[in-house]
N, C-alpha and C. Protein backbone atom coordinates (compact mmCIF):
# COMPACT_ATOMS: atom_id res chain seq x y z
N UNK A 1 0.85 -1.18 0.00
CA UNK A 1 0.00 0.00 0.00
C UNK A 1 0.89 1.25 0.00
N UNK A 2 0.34 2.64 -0.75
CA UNK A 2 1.13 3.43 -0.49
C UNK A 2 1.09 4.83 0.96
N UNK A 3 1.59 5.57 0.85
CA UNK A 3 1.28 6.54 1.74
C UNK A 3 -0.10 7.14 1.19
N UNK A 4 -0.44 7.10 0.31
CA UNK A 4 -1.56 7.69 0.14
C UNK A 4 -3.09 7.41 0.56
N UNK A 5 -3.11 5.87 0.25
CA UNK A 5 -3.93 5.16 0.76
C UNK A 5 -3.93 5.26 1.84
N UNK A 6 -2.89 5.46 2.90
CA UNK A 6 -3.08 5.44 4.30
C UNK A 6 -3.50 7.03 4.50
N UNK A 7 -3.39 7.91 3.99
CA UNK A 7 -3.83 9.14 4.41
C UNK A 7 -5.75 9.37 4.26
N UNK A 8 -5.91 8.39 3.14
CA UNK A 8 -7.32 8.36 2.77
C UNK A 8 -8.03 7.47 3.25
N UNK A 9 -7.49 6.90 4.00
CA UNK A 9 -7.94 6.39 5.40
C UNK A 9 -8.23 7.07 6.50
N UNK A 10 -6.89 7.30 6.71
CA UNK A 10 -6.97 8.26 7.86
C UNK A 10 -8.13 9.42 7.87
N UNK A 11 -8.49 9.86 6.78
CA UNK A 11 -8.64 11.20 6.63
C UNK A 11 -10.51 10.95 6.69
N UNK A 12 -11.03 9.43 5.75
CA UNK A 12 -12.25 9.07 6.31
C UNK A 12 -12.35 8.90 7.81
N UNK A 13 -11.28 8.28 8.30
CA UNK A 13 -12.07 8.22 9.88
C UNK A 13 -11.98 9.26 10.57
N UNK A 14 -11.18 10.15 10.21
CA UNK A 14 -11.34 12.02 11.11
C UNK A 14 -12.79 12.41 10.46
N UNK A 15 -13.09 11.99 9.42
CA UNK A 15 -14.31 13.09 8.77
C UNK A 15 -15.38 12.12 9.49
N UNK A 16 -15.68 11.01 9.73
CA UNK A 16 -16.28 10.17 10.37
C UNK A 16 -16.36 10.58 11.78
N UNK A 17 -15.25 10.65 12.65
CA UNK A 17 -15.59 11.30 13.69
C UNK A 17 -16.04 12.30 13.99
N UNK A 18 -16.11 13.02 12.91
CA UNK A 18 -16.20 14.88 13.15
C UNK A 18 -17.66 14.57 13.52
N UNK A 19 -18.30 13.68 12.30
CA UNK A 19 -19.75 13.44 12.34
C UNK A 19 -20.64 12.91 12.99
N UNK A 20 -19.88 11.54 13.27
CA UNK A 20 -20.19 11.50 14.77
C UNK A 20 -20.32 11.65 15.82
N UNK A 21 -19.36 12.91 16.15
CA UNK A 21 -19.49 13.69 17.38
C UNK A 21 -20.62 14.81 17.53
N UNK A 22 -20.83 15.46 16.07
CA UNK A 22 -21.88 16.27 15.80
C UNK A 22 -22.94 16.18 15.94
N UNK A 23 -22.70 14.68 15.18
CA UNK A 23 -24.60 14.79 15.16
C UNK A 23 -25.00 13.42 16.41
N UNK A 24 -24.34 13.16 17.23
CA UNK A 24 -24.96 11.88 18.17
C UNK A 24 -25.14 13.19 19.43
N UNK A 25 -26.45 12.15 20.02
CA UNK A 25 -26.82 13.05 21.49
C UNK A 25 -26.15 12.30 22.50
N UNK A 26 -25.81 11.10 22.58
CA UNK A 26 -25.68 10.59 23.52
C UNK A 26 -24.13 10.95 23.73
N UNK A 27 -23.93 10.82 25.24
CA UNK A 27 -22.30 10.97 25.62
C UNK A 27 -21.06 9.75 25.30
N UNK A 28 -21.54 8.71 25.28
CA UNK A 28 -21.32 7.76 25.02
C UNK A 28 -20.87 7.49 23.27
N UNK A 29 -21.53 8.10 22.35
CA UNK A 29 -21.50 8.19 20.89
C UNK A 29 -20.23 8.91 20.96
N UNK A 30 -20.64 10.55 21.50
CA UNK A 30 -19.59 11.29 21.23
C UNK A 30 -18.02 10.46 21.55
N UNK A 31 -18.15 9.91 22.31
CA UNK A 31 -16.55 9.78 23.06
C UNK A 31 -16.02 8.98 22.06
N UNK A 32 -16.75 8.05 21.43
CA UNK A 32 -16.66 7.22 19.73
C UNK A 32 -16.35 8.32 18.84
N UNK A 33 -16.73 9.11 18.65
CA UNK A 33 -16.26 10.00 17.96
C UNK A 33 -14.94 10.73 18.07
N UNK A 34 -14.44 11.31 19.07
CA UNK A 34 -13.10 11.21 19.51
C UNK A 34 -12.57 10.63 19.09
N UNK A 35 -12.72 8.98 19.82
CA UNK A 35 -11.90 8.28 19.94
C UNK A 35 -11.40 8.04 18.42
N UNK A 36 -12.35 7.88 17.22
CA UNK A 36 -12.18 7.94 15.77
C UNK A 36 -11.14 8.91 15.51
N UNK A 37 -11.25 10.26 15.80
CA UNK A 37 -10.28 11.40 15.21
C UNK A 37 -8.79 11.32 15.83
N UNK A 38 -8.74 10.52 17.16
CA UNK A 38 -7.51 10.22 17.82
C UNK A 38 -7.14 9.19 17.01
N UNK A 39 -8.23 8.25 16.43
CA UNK A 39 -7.02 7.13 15.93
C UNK A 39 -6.50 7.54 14.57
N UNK A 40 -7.40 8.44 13.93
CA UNK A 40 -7.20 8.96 12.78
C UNK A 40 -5.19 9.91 12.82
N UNK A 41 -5.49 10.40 13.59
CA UNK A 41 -4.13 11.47 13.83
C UNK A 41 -3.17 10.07 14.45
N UNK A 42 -3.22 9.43 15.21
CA UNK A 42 -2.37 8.12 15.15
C UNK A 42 -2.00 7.94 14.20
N UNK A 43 -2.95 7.26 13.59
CA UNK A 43 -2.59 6.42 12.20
C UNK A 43 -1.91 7.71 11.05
N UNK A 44 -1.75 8.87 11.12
CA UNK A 44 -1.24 9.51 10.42
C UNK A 44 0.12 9.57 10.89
N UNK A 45 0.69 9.63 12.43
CA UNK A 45 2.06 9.70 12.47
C UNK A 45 2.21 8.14 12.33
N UNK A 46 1.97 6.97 12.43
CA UNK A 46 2.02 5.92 12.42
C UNK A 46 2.45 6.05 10.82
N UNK A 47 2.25 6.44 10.08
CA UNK A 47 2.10 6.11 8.28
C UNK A 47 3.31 7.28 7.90
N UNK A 48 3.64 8.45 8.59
CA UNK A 48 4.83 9.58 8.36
C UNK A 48 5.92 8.70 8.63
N UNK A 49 5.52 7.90 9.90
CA UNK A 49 6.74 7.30 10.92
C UNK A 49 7.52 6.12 9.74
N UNK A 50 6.47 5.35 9.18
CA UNK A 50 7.02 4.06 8.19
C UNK A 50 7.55 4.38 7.30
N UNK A 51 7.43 5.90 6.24
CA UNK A 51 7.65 6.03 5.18
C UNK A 51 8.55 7.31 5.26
N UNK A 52 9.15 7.69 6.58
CA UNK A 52 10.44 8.23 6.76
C UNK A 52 11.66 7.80 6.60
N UNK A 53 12.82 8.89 6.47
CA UNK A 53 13.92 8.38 5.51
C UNK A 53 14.69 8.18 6.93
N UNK A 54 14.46 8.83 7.56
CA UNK A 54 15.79 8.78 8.95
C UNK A 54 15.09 7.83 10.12
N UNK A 55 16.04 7.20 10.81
CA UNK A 55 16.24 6.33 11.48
C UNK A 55 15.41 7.33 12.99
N UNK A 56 15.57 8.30 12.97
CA UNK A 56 15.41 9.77 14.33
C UNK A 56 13.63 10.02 14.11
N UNK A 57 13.32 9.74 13.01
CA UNK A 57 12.00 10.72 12.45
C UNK A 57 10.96 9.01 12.89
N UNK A 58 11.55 7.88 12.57
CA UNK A 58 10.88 6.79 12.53
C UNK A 58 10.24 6.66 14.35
N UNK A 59 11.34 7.11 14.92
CA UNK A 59 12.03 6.44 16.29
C UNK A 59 10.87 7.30 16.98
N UNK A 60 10.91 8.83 16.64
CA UNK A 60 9.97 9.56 17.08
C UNK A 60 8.59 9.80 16.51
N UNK A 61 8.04 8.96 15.43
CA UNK A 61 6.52 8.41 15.30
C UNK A 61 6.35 7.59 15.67
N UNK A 62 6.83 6.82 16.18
CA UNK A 62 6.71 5.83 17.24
C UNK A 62 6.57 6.08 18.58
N UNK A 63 6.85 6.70 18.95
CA UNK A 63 6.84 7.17 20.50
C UNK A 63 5.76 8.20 20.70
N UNK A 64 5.27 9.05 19.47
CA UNK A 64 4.00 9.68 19.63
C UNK A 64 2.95 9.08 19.46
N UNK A 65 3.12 7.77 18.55
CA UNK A 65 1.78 6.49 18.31
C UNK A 65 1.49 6.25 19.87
N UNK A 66 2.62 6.08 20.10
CA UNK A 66 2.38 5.02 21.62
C UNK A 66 1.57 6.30 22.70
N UNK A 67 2.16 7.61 22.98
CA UNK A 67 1.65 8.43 23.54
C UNK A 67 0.26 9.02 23.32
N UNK A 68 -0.10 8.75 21.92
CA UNK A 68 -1.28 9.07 21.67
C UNK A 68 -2.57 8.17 22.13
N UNK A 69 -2.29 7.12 22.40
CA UNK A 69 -2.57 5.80 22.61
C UNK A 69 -3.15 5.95 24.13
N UNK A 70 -1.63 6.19 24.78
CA UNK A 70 -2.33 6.24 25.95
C UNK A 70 -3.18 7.08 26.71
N UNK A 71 -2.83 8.66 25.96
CA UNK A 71 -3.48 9.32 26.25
C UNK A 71 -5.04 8.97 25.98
N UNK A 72 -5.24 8.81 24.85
CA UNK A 72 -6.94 8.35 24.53
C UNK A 72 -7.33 7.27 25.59
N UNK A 73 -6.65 6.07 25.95
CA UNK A 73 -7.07 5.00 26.44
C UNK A 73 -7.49 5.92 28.18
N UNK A 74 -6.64 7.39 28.58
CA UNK A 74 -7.01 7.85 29.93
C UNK A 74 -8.20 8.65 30.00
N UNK A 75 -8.45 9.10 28.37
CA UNK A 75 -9.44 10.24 28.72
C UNK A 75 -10.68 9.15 28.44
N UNK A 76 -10.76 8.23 27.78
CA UNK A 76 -12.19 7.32 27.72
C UNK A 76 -12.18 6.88 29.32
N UNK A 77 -11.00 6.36 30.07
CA UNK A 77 -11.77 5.78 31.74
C UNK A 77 -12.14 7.16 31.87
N UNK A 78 -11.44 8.17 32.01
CA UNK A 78 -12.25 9.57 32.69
C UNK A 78 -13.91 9.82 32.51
N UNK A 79 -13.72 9.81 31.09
CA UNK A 79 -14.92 10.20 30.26
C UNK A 79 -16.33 9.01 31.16
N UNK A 80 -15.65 7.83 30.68
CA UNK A 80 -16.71 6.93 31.30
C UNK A 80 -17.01 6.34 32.58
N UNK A 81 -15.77 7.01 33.52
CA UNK A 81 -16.24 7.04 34.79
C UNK A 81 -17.19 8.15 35.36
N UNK A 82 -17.05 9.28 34.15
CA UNK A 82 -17.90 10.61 34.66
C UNK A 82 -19.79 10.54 33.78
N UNK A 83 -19.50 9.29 32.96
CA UNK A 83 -20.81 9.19 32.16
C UNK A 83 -21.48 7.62 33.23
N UNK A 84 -20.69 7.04 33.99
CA UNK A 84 -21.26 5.96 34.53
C UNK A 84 -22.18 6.78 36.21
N UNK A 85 -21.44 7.74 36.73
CA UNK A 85 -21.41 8.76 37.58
C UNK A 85 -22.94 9.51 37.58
N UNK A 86 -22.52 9.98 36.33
CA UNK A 86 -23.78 10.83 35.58
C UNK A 86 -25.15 9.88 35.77
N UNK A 87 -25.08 9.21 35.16
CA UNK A 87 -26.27 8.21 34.61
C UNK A 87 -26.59 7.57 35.94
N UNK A 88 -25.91 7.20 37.17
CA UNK A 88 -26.16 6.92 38.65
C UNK A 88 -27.26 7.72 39.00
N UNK A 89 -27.17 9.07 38.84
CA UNK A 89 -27.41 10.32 39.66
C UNK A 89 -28.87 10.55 38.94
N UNK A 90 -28.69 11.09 37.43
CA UNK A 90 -30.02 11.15 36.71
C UNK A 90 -30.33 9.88 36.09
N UNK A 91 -29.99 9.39 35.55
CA UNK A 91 -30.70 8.23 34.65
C UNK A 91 -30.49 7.97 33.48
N UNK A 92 -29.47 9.38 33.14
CA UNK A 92 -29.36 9.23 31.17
C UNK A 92 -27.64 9.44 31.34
N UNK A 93 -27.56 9.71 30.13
CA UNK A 93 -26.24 9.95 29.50
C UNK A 93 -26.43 11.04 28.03
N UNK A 94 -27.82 11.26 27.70
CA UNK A 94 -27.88 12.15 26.69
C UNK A 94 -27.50 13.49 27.08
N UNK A 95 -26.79 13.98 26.14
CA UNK A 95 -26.00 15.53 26.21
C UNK A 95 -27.01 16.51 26.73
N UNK A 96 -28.32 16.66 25.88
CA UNK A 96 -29.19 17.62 26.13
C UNK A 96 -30.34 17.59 27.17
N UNK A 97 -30.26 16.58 28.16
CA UNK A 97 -30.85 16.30 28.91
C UNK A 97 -30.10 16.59 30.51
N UNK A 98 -28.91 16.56 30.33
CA UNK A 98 -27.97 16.52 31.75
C UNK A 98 -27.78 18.51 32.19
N UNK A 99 -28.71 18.25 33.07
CA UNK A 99 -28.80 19.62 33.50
C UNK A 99 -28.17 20.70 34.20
N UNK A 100 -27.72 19.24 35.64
CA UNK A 100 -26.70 20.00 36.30
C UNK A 100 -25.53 18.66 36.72
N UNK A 101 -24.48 19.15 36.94
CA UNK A 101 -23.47 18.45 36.59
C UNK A 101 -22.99 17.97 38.18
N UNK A 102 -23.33 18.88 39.38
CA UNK A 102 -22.36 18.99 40.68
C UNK A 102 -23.11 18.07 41.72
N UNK A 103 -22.16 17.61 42.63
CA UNK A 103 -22.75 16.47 43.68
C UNK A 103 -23.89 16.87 44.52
């Protein structure tokens, strides 16, 4: 495959997330949506990182794959410890329904 194909990949699942974040009510959708545009920007240094000429440029898309990674994997427990929280208290998880947020 070339670099290109991987960009037109990439570039459907950012436009995919955009949309999914837009247009879903639920909190739960959205964070799918994110999580899409994070893997999208992954998979873009992931695909710079393979088809770099220096040994320095490879070494360091690699280490932002991995960082990107974890970062997403911290903000979904956040996210879904504060949507499991939520939904305790009122009953939903839809965006336009959650009124007040504090204990």
């Amino acid at each position: 495959m070339t670099i290109d194909m991987f960009l037109i990949v990439s570039t459907l699942l950012f436009v995919l997330g955009i949309a999914t974040f837009v247009t879903k009510k639920s909190a739960i959708a959205m964070l799918v949506g994110i999580e899409l545009m994070i893997n999208a920007a992954a998979l873009n240094f992931a695909v710079f990182a393979r088809y770099a000429l220096s040994e320095a440029v490879r070494v360091t898309g690699t280490i932002w794959v991995l960082f990107i990674i974890v970062v997403a994997v911290a903000e979904a427990v956040v996210v879904l410890s504060v949507m499991i929280y939520t939904y305790k208290n009122q009953g939903t998880t839809e965006m336009d329904q959650l009124t007040k947020l504090h204990g």
